[in-house]
Protein backbone atom coordinates (compact mmCIF):
# COMPACT_ATOMS: atom_id res chain seq x y z
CA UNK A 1 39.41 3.12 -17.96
CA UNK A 2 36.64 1.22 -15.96
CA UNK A 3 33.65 2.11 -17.35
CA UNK A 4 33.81 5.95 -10.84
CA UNK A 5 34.58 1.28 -19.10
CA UNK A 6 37.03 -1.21 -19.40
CA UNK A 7 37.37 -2.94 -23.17
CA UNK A 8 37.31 -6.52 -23.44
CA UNK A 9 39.45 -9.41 -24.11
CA UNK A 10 39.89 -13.05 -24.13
CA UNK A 11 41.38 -14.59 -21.09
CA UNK A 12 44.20 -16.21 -21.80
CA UNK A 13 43.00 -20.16 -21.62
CA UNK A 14 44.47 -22.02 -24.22
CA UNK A 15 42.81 -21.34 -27.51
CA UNK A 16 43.09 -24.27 -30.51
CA UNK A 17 43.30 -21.79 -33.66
CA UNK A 18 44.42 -21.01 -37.00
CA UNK A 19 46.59 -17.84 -37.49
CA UNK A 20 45.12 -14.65 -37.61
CA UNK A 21 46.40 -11.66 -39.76
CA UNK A 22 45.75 -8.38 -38.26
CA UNK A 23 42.97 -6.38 -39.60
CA UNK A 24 42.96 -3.47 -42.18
CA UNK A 25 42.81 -1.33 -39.32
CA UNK A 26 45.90 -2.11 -37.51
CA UNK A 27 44.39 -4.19 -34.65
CA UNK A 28 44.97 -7.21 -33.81
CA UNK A 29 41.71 -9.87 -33.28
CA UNK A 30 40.29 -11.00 -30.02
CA UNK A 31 40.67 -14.26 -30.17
CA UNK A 32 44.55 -15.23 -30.54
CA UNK A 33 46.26 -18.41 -29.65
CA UNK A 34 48.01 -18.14 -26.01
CA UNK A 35 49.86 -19.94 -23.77
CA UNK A 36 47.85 -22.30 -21.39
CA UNK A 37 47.60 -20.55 -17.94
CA UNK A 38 49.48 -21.91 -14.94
CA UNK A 39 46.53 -22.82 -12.92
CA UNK A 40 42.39 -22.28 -13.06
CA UNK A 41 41.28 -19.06 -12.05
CA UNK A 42 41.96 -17.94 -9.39
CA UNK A 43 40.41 -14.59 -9.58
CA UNK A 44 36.98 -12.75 -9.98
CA UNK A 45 36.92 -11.42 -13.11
CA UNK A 46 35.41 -12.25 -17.03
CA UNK A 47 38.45 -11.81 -18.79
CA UNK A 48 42.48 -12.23 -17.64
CA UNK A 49 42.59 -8.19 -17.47
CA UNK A 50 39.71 -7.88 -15.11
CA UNK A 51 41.91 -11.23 -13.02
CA UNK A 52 45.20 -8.52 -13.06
CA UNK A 53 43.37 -5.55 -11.99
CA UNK A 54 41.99 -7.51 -8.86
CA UNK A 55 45.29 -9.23 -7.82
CA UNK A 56 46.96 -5.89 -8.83
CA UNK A 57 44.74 -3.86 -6.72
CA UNK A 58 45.10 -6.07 -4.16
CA UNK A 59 49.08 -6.25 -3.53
CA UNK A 60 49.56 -2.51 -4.20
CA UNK A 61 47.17 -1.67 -1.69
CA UNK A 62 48.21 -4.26 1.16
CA UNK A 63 52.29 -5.02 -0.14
CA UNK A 64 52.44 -1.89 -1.44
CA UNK A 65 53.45 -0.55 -5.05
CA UNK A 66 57.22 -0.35 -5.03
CA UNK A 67 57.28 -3.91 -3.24
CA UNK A 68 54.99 -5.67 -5.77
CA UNK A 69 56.72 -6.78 -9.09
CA UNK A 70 54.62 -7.80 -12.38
CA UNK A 71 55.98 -11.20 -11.76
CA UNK A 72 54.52 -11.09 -8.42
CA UNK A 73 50.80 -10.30 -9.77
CA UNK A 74 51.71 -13.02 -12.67
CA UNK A 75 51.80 -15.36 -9.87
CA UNK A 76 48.82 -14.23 -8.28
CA UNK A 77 46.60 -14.69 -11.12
CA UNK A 78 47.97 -18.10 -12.60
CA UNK A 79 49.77 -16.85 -15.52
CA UNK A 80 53.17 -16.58 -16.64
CA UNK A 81 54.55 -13.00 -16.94
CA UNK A 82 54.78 -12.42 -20.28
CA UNK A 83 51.40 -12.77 -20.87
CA UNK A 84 50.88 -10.01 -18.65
CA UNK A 85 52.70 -8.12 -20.67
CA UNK A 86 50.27 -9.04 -23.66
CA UNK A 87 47.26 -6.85 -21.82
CA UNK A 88 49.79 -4.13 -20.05
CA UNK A 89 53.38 -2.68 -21.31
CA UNK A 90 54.04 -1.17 -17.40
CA UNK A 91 53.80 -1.68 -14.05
CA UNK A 92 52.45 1.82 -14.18
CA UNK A 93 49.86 0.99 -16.79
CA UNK A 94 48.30 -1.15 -14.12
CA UNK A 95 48.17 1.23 -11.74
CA UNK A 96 46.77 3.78 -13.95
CA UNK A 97 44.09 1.42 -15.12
CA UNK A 98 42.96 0.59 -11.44
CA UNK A 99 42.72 4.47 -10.27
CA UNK A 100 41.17 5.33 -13.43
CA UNK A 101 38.27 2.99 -11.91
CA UNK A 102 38.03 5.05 -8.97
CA UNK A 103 37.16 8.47 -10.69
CA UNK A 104 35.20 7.08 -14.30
CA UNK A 105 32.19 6.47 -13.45
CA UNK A 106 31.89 9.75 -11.06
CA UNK A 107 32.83 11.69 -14.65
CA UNK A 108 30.39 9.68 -16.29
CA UNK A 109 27.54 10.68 -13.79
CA UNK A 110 28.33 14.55 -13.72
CA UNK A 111 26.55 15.17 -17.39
CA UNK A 112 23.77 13.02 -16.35
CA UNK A 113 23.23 15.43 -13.13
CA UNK A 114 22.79 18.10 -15.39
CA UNK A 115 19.95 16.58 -17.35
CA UNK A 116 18.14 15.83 -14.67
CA UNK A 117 14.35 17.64 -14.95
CA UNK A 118 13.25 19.42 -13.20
CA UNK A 119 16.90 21.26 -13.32
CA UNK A 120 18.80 20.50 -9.76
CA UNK A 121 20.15 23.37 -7.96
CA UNK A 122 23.54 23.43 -6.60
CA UNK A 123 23.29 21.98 -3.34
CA UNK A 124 21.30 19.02 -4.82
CA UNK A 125 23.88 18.33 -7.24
CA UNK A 126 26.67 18.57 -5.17
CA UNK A 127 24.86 16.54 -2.74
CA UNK A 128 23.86 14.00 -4.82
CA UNK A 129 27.68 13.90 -6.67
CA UNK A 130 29.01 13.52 -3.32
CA UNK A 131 26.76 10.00 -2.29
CA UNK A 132 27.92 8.87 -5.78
CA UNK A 133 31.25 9.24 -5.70
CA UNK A 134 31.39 8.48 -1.81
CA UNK A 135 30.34 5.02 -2.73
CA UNK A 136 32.15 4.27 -5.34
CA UNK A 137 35.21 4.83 -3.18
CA UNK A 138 33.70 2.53 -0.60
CA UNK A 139 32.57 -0.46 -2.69
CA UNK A 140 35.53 -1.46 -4.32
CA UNK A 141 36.90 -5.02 -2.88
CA UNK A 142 40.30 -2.68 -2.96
CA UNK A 143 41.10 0.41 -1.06
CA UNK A 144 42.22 1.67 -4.48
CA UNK A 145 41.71 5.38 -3.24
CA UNK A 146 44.66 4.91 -0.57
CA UNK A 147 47.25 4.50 -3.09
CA UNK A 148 46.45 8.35 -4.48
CA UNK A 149 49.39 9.64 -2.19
CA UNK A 150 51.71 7.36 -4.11
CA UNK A 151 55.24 9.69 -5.10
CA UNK A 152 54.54 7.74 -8.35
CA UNK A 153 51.59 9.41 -9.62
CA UNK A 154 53.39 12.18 -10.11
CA UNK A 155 54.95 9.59 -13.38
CA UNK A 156 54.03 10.57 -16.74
CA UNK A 157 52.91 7.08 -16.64
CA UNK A 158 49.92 7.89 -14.62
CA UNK A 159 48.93 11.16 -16.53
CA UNK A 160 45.70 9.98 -17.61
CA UNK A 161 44.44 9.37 -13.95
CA UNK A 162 45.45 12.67 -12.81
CA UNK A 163 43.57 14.75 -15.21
CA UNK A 164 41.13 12.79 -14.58
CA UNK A 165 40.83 13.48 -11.12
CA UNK A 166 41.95 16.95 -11.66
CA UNK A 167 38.70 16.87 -13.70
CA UNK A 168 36.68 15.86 -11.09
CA UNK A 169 38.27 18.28 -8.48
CA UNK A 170 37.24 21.25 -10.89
CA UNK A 171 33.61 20.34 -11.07
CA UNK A 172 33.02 20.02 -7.22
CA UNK A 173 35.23 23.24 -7.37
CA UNK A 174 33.13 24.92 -9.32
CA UNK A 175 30.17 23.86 -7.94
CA UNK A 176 30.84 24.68 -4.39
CA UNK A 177 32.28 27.79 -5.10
CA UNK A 178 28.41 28.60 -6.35
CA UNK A 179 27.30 27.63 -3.46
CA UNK A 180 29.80 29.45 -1.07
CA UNK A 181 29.36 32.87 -2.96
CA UNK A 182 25.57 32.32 -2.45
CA UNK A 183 26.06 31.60 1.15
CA UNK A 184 28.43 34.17 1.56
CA UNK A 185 31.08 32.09 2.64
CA UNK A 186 35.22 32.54 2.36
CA UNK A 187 35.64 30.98 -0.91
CA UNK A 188 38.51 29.21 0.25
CA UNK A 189 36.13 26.61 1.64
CA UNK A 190 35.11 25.28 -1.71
CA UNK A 191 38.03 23.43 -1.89
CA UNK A 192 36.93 21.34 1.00
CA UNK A 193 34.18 18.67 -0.18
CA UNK A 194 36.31 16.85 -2.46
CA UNK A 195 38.98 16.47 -0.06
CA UNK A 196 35.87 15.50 2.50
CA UNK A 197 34.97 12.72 -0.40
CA UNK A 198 38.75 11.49 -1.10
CA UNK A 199 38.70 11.35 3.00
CA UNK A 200 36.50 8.51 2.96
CA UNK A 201 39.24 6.02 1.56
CA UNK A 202 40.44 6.40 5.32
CA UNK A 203 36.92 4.98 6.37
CA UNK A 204 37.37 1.92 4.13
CA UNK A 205 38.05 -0.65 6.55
CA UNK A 206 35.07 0.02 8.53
CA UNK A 207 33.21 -3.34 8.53
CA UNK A 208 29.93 -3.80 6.85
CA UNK A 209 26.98 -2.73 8.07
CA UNK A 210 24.59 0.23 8.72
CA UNK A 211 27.37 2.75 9.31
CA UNK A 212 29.34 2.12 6.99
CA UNK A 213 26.69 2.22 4.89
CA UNK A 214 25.83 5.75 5.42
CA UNK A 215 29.19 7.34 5.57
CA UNK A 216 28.76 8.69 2.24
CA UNK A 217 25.53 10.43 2.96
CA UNK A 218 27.11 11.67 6.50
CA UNK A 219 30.11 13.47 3.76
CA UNK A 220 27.80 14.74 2.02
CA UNK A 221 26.15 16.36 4.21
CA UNK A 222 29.48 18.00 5.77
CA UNK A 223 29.92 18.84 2.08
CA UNK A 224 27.42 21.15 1.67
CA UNK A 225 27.35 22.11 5.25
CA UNK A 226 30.87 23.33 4.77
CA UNK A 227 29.89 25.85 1.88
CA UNK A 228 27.63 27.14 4.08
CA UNK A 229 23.94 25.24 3.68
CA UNK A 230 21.98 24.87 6.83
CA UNK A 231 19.97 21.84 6.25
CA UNK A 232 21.92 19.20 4.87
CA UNK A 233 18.26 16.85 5.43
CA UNK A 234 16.24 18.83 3.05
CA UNK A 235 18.73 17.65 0.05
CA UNK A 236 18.33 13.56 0.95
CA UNK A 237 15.09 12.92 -1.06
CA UNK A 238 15.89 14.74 -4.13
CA UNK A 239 19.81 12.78 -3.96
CA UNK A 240 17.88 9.38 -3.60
CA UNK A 241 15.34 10.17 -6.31
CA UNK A 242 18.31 10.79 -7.95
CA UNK A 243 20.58 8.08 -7.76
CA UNK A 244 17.96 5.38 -7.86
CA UNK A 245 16.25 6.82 -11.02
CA UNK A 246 19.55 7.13 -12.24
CA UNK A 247 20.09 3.42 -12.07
CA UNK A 248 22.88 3.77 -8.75
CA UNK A 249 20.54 1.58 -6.86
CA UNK A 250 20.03 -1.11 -9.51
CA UNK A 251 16.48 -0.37 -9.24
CA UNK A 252 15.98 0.96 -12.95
CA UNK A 253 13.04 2.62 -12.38
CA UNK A 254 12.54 6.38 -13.43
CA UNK A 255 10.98 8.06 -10.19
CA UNK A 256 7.98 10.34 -10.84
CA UNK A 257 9.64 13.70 -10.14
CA UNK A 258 12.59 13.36 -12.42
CA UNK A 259 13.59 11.90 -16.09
CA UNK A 260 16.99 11.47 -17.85
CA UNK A 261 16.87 13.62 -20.63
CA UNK A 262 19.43 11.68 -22.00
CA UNK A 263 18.66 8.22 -20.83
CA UNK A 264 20.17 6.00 -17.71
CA UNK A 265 23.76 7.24 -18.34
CA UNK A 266 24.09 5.98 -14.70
CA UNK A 267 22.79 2.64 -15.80
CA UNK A 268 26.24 2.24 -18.07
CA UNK A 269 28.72 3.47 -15.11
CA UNK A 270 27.97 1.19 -12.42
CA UNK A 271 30.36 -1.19 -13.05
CA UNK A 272 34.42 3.10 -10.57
CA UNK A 273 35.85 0.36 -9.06
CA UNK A 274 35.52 -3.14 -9.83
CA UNK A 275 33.09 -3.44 -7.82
């Protein structure tokens, strides 16, 4: 999974090399001879997988799934299909791999929430979970989050992705259903601000720019707003203090009102979608 995280490999550029056993543990070593690739890269990326993922994510999401073959994504990236296969079995292995992006690093930033001092409450967390996740969803250079309605995932293939996300749909659960029974609202509502989050991936195409740029902050606010705070606007400082101590903003710095117990776990999760 990445990380909203991936492990790494050679690319697959032709490698002069002895033979190399495989280890007393059973795997195999990074560096292994290869065919030459087709063409120079074509693709952003460090390594071949990263190369997949991107031409993967972006022919499911604009060919869609069914209509894109490995061959196809072969092509894309400048390599013959079979050493696709050498980084993915499945066609659904790929597919798990790029949704898995889009719900990681949110997982990875829930047990950091909680170590926040002094402790959040509630509505701050959920706030400040929402933003997160919101983003992540946004940045990608693939609308990863629209292929989630895909009859596929309901595959064994793809079984690691959804409990991941069911994951993910328990803790805003949980957490909203706190806030609801505080508010004393219908606790069917609690179910509503992660579909408000997911909703964003219809928002996607919005060019850049100011608005765009706040669209996770604007479902956030209907997030809590829905379980029945008031004031959405008293929640934004502590959520920034949050996210850019946390590392979200890239600005590293640890803001005077709140430490990491646990260090910057946010610092090692930037990285849900390929972003």
């Amino acid at each position: 999974m990445g990380d909203r995280c991936f492990y790494r490999v050679t690319d697959m550029t032709p490698v002069i090399s002895s033979y190399e056993p495989m280890r007393h543990d059973g795997t195999m070593p990074l560096t292994r001879a290869g065919r030459p690739r087709l063409t120079a890269q074509r693709r952003p990326g460090t390594t071949a997988r990263d190369e997949i993922l991107d031409a993967a994510g972006e022919l499911f999401t604009t060919q869609g799934y069914a209509a894109t073959s490995t061959r196809y994504i072969a092509e894309s990236v400048g390599i013959r299909q079979a050493s696709l296969y050498h980084y993915f079995k499945t066609k659904d292995d790929i597919l798990c791999a790029l949704l898995s992006q889009t719900v990681s690093p949110t997982l990875s930033f829930i047990p950091a929430l909680a170590e926040v001092q002094p402790a959040m409450t509630a509505p701050q967390r959920l706030h400040a979970l929402a933003v997160f996740d919101g983003r992540q969803l946004l940045r990608g250079r693939w609308n990863l989050g629209a292929l989630y309605l895909l009859p596929e995932l309901r595959g064994a293939g793809l079984e690691p992705f959804s409990s991941d996300r069911e994951r993910l749909r328990r803790h805003y659960l949980l957490l909203s259903q706190t806030i609801a029974e505080d508010n004393g609202v219908d606790p069917a509502a609690a179910d509503l601000p992660f579909r408000l989050v997911e909703a964003l991936v219809n928002m996607w195409s919005t060019p850049p720019g100011p608005q765009r740029d706040q669209l996770p902050e604007h479902v956030a606010d209907a997030c809590v707003r829905v379980v029945g705070v008031a004031d959405p606007r008293a929640l934004h400082e502590c959520t920034r203090e949050v996210l850019t101590s946390g590392g979200e903003e890239s600005h590293g710095e640890i803001a005077p009102r709140m430490t990491w117990d646990t260090g910057d776990v946010v610092n090692h999760v930037n990285g849900r979608a390929p972003q």
